[in-house]
PDB file of N, CA and C in Angstrom:
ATOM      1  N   UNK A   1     135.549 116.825 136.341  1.00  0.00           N
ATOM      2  CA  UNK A   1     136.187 117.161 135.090  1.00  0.00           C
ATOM      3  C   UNK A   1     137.479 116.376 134.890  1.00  0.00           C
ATOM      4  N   UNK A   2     138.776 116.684 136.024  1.00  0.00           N
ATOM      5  CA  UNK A   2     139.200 115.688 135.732  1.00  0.00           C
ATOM      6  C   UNK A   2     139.178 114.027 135.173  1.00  0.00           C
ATOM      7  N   UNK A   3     138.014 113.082 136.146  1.00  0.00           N
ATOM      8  CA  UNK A   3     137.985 111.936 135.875  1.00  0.00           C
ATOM      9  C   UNK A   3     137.387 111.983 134.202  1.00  0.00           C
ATOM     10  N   UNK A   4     136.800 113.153 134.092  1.00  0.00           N
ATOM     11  CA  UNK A   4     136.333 112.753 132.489  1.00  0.00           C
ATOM     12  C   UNK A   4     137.498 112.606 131.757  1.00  0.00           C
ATOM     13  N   UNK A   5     138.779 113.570 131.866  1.00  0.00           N
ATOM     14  CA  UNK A   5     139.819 113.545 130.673  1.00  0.00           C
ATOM     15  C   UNK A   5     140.720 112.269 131.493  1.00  0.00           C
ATOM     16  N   UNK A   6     140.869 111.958 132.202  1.00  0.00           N
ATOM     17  CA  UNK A   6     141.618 110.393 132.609  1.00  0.00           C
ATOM     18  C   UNK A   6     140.932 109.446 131.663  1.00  0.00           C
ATOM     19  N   UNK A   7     139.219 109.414 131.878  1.00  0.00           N
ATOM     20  CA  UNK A   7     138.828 108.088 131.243  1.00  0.00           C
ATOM     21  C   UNK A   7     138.665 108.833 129.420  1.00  0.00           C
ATOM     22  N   UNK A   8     138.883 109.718 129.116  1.00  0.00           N
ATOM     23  CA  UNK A   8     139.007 109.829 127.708  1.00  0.00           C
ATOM     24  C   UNK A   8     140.540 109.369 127.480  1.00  0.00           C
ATOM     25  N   UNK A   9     141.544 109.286 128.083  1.00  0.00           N
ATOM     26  CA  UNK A   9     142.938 108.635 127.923  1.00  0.00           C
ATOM     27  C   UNK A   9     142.457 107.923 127.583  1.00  0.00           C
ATOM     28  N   UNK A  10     142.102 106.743 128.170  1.00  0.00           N
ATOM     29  CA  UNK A  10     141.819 105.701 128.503  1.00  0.00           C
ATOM     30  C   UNK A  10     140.874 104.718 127.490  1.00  0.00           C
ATOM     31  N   UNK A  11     140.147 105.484 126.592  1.00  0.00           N
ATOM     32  CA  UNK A  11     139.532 104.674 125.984  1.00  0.00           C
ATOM     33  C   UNK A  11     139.853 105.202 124.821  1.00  0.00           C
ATOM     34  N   UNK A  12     140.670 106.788 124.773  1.00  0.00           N
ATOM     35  CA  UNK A  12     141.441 106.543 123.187  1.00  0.00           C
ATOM     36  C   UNK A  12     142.687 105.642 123.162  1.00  0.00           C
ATOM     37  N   UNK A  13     143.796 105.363 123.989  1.00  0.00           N
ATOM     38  CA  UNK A  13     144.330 104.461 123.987  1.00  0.00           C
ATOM     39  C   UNK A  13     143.753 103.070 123.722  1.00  0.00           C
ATOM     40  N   UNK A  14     142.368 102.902 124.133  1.00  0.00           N
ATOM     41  CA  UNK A  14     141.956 101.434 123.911  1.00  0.00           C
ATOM     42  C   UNK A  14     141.643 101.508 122.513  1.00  0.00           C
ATOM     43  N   UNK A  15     141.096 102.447 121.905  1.00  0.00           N
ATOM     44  CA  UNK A  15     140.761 102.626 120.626  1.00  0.00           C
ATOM     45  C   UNK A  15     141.944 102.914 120.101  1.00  0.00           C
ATOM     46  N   UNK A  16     143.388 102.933 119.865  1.00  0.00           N
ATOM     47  CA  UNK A  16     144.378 102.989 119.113  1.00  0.00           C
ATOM     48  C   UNK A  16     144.659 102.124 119.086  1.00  0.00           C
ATOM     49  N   UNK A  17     145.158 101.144 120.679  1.00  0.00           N
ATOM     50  CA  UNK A  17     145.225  99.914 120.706  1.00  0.00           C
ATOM     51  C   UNK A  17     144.230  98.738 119.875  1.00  0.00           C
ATOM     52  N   UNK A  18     143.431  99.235 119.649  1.00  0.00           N
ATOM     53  CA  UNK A  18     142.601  98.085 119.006  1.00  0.00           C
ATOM     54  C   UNK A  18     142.713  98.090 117.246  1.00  0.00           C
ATOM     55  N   UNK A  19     142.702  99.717 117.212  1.00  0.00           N
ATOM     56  CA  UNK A  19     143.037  99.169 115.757  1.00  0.00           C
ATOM     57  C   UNK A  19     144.817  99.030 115.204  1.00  0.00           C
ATOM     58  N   UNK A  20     145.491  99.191 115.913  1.00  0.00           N
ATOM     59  CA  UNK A  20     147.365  98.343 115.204  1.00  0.00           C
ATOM     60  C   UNK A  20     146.105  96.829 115.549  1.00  0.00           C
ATOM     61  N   UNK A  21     145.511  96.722 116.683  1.00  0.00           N
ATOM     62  CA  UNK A  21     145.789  95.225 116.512  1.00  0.00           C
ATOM     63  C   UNK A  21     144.621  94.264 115.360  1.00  0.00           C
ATOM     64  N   UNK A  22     143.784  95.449 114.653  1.00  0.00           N
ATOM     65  CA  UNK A  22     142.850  95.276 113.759  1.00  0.00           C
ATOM     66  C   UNK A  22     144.235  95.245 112.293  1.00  0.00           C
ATOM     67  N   UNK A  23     145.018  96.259 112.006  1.00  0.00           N
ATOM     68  CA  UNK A  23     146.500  96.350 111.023  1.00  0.00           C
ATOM     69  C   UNK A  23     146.998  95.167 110.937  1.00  0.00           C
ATOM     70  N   UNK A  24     147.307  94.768 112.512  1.00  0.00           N
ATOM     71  CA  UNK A  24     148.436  93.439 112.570  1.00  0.00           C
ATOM     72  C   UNK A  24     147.846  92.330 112.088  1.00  0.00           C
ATOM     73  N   UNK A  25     146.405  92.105 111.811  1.00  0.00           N
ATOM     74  CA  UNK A  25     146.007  91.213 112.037  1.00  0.00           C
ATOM     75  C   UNK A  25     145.341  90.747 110.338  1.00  0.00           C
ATOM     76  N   UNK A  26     144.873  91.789 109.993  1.00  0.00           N
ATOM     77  CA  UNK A  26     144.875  92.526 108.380  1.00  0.00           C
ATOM     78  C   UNK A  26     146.416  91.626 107.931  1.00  0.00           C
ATOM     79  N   UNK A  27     147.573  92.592 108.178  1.00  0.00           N
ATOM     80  CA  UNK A  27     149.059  92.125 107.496  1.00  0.00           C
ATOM     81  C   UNK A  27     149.096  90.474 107.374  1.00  0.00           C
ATOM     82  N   UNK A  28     148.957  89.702 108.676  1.00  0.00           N
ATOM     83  CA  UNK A  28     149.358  89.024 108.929  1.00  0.00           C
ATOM     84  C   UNK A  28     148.289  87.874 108.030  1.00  0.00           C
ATOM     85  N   UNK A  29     146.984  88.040 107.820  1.00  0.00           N
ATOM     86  CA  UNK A  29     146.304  87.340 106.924  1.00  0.00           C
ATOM     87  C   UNK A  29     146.986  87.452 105.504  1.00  0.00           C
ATOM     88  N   UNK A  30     147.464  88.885 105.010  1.00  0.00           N
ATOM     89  CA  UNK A  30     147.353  88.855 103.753  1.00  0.00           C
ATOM     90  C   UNK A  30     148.946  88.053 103.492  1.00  0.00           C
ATOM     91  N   UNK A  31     149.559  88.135 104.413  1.00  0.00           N
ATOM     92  CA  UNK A  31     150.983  87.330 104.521  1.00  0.00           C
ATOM     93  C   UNK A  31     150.969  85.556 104.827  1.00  0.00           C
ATOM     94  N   UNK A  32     149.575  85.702 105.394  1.00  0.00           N
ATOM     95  CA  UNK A  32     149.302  83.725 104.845  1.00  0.00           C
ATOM     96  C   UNK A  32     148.954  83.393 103.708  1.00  0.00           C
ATOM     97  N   UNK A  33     147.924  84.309 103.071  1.00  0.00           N
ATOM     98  CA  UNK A  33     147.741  83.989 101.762  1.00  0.00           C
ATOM     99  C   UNK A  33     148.810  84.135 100.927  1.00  0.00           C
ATOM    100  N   UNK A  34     149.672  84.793 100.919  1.00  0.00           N
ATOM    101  CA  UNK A  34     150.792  85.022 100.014  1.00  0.00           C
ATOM    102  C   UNK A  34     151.951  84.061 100.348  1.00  0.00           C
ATOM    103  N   UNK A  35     151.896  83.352 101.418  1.00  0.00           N
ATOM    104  CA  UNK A  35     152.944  82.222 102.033  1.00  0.00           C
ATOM    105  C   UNK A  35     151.749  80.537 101.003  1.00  0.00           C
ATOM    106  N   UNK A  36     150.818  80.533 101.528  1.00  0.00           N
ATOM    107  CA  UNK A  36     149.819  79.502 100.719  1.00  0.00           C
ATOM    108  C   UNK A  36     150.130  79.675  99.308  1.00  0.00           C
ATOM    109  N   UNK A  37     150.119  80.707  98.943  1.00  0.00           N
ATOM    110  CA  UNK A  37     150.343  80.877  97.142  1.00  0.00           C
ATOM    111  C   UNK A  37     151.561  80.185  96.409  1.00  0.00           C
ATOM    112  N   UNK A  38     152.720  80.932  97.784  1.00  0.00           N
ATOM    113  CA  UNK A  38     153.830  80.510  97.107  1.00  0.00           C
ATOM    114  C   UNK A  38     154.411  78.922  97.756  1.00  0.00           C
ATOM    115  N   UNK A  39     153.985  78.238  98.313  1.00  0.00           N
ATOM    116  CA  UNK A  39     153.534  76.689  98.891  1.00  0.00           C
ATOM    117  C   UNK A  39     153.040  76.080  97.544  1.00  0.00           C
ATOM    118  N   UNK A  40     152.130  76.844  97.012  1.00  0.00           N
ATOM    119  CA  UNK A  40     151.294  76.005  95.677  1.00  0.00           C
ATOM    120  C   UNK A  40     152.147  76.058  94.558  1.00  0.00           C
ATOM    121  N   UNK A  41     152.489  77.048  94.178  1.00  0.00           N
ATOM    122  CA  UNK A  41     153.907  77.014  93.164  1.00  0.00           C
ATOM    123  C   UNK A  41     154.801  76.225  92.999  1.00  0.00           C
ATOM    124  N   UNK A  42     155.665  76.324  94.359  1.00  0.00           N
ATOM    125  CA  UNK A  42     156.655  75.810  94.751  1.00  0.00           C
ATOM    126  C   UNK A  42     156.232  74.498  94.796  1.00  0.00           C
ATOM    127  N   UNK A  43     155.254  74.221  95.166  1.00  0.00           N
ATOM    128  CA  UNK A  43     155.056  72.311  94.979  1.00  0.00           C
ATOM    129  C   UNK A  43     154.835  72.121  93.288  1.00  0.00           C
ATOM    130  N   UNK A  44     154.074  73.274  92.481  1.00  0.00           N
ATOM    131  CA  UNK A  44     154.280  72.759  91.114  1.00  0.00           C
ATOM    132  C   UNK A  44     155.661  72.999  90.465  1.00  0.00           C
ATOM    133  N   UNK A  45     156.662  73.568  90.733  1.00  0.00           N
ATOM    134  CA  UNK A  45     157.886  73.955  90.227  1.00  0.00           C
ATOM    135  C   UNK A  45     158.792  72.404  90.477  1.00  0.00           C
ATOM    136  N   UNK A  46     158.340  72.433  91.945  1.00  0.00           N
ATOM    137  CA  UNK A  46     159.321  70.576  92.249  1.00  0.00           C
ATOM    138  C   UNK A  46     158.866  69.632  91.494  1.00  0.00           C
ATOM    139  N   UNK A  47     157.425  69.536  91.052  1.00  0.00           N
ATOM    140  CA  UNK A  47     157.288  68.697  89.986  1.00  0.00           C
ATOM    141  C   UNK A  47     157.658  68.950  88.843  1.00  0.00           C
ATOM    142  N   UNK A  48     157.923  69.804  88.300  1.00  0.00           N
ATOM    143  CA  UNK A  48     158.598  70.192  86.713  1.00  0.00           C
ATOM    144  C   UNK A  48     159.733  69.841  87.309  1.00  0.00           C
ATOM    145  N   UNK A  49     160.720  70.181  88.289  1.00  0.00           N
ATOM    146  CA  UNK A  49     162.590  69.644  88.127  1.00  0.00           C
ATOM    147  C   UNK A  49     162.122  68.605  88.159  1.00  0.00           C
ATOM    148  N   UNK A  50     161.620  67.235  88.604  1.00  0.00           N
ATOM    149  CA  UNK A  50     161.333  65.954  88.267  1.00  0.00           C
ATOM    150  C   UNK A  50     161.052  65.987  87.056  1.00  0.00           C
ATOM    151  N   UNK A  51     160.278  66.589  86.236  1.00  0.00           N
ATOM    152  CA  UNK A  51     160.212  66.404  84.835  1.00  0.00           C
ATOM    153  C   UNK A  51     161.721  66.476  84.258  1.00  0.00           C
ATOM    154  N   UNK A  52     161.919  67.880  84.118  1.00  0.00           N
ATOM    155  CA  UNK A  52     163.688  68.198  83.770  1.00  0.00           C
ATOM    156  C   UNK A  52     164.963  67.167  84.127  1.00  0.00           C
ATOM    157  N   UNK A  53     164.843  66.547  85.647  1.00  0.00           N
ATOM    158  CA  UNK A  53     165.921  65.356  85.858  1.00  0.00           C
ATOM    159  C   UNK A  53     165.453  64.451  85.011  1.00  0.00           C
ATOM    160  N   UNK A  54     164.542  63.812  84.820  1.00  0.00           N
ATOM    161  CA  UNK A  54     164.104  62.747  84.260  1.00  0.00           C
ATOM    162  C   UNK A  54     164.517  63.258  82.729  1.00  0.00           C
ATOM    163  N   UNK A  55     163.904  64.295  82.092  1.00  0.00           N
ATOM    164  CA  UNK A  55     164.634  64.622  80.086  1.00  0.00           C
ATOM    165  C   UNK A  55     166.263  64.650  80.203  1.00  0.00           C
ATOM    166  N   UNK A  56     166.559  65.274  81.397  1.00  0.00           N
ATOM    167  CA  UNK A  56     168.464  65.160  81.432  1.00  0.00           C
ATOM    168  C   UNK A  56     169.056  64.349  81.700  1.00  0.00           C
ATOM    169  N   UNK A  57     168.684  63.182  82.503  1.00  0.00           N
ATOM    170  CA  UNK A  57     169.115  62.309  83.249  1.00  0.00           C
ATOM    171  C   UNK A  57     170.312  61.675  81.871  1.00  0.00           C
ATOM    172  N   UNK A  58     170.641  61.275  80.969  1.00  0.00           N
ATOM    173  CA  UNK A  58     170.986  60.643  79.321  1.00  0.00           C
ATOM    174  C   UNK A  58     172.321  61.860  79.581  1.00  0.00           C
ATOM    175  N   UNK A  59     172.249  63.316  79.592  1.00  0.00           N
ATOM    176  CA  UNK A  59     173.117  63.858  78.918  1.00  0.00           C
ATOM    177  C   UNK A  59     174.614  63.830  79.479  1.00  0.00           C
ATOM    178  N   UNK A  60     175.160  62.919  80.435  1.00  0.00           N
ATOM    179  CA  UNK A  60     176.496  63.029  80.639  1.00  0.00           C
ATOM    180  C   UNK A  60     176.839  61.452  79.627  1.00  0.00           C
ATOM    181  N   UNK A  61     175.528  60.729  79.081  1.00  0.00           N
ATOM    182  CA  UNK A  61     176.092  59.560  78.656  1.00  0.00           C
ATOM    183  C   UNK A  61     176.407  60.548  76.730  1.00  0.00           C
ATOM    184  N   UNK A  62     175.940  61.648  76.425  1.00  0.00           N
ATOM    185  CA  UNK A  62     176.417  62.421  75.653  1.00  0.00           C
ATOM    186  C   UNK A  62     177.834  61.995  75.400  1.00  0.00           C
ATOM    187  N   UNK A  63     178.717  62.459  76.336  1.00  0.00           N
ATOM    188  CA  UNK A  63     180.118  62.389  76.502  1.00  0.00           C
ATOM    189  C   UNK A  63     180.630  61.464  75.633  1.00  0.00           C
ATOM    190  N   UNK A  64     179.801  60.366  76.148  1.00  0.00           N
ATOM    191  CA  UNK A  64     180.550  58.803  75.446  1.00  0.00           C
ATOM    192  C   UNK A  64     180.027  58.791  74.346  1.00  0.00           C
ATOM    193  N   UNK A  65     178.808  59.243  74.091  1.00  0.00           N
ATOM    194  CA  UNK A  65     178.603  58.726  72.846  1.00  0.00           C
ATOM    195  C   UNK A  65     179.516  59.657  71.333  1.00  0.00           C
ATOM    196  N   UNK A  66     179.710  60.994  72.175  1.00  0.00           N
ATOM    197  CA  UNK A  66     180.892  61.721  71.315  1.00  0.00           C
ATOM    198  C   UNK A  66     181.605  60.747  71.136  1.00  0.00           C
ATOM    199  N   UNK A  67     182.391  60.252  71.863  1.00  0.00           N
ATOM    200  CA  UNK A  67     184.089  60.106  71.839  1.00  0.00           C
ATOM    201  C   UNK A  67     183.558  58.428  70.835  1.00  0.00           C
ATOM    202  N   UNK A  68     182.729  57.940  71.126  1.00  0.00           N
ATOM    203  CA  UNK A  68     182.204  56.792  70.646  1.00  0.00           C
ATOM    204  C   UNK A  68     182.230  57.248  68.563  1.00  0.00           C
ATOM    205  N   UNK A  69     181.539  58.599  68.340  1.00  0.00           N
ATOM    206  CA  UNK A  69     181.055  58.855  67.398  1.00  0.00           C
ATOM    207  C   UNK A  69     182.581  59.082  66.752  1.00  0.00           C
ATOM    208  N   UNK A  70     183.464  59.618  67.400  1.00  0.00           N
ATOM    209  CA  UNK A  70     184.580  60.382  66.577  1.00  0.00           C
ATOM    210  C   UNK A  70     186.069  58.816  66.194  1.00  0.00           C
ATOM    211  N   UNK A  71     185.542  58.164  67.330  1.00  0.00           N
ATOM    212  CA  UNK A  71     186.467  56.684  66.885  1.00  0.00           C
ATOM    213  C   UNK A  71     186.114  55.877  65.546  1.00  0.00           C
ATOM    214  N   UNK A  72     184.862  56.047  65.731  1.00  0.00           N
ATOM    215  CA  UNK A  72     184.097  55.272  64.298  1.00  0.00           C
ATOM    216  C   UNK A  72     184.364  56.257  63.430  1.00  0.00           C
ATOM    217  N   UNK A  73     184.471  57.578  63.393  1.00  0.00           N
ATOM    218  CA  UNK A  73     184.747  58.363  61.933  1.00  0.00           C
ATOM    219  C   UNK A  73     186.493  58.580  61.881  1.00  0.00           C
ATOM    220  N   UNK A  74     187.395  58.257  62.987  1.00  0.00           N
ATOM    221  CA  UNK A  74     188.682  58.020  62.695  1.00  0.00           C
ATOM    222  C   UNK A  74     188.963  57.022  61.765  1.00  0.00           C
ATOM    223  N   UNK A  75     188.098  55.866  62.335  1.00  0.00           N
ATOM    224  CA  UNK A  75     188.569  54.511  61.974  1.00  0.00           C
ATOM    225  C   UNK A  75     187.652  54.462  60.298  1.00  0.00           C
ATOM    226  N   UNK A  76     186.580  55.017  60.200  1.00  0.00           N
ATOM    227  CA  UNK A  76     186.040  55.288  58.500  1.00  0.00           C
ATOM    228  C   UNK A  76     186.994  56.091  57.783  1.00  0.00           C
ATOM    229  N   UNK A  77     187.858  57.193  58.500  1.00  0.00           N
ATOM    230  CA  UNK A  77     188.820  57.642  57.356  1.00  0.00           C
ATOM    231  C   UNK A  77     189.735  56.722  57.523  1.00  0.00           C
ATOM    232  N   UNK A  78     190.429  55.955  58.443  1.00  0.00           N
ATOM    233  CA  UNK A  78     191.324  55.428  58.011  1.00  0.00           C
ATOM    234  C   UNK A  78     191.713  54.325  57.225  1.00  0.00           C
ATOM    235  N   UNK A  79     190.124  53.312  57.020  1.00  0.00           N
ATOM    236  CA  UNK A  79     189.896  52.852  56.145  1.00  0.00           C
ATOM    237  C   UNK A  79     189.641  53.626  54.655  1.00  0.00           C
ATOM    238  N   UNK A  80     188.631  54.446  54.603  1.00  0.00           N
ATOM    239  CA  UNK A  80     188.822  55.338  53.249  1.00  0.00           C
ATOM    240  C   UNK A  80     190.256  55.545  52.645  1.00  0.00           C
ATOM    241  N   UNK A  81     191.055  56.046  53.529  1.00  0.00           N
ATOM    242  CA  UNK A  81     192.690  56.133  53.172  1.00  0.00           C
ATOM    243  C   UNK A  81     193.411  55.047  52.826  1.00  0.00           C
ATOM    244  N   UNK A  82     193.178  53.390  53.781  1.00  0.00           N
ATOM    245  CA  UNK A  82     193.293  52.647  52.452  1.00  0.00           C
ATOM    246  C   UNK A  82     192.664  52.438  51.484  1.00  0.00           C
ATOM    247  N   UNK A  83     191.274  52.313  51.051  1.00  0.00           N
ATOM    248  CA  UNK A  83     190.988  51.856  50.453  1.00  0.00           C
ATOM    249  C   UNK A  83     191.250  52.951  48.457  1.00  0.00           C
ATOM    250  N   UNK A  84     191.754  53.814  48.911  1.00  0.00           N
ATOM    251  CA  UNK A  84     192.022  54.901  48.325  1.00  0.00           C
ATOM    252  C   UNK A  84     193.416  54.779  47.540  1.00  0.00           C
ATOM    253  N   UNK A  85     194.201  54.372  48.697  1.00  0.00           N
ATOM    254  CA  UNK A  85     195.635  54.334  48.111  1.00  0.00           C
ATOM    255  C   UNK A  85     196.426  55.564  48.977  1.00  0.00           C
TER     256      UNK A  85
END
């Protein structure tokens, strides 16, 4: 009688043990697929900021072309003002 309840330890422990390691193993798949997913994204997202640097790349020459735009409309009024009187 005894050896029966030793080896019933014994093989419900193996049977608990087996399934965390049936859980762990479950988690750990559904945590590659969800690591693969976001791998696939993330490689299409780096190609859109290459899109985005490339449409922005122009806008600090913005700057100049302000200060460019507001000299030519100084210098149109200040001709208008002579030509005005």
């Amino acid at each position: 009688m005894v050896l029966a309840s030793s080896n019933f330890g014994f093989y419900l422990g193996l049977a608990i043990g087996f399934g965390i390691v049936v859980v762990v193993v479950a988690v750990v798949a559904v945590l590659l697929t969800f690591a693969s997913r976001i791998a696939d994204q993330a490689g299409t997202a780096a190609g859109a900021l290459e899109q985005v640097r490339a449409n922005t790349a122009a806008l600090p020459e913005a700057e100049t072309t302000n200060e460019h735009a507001l000299a030519i409309l100084g210098a149109a009024k200040a001709a208008r003002g002579a030509l005005t009187g």
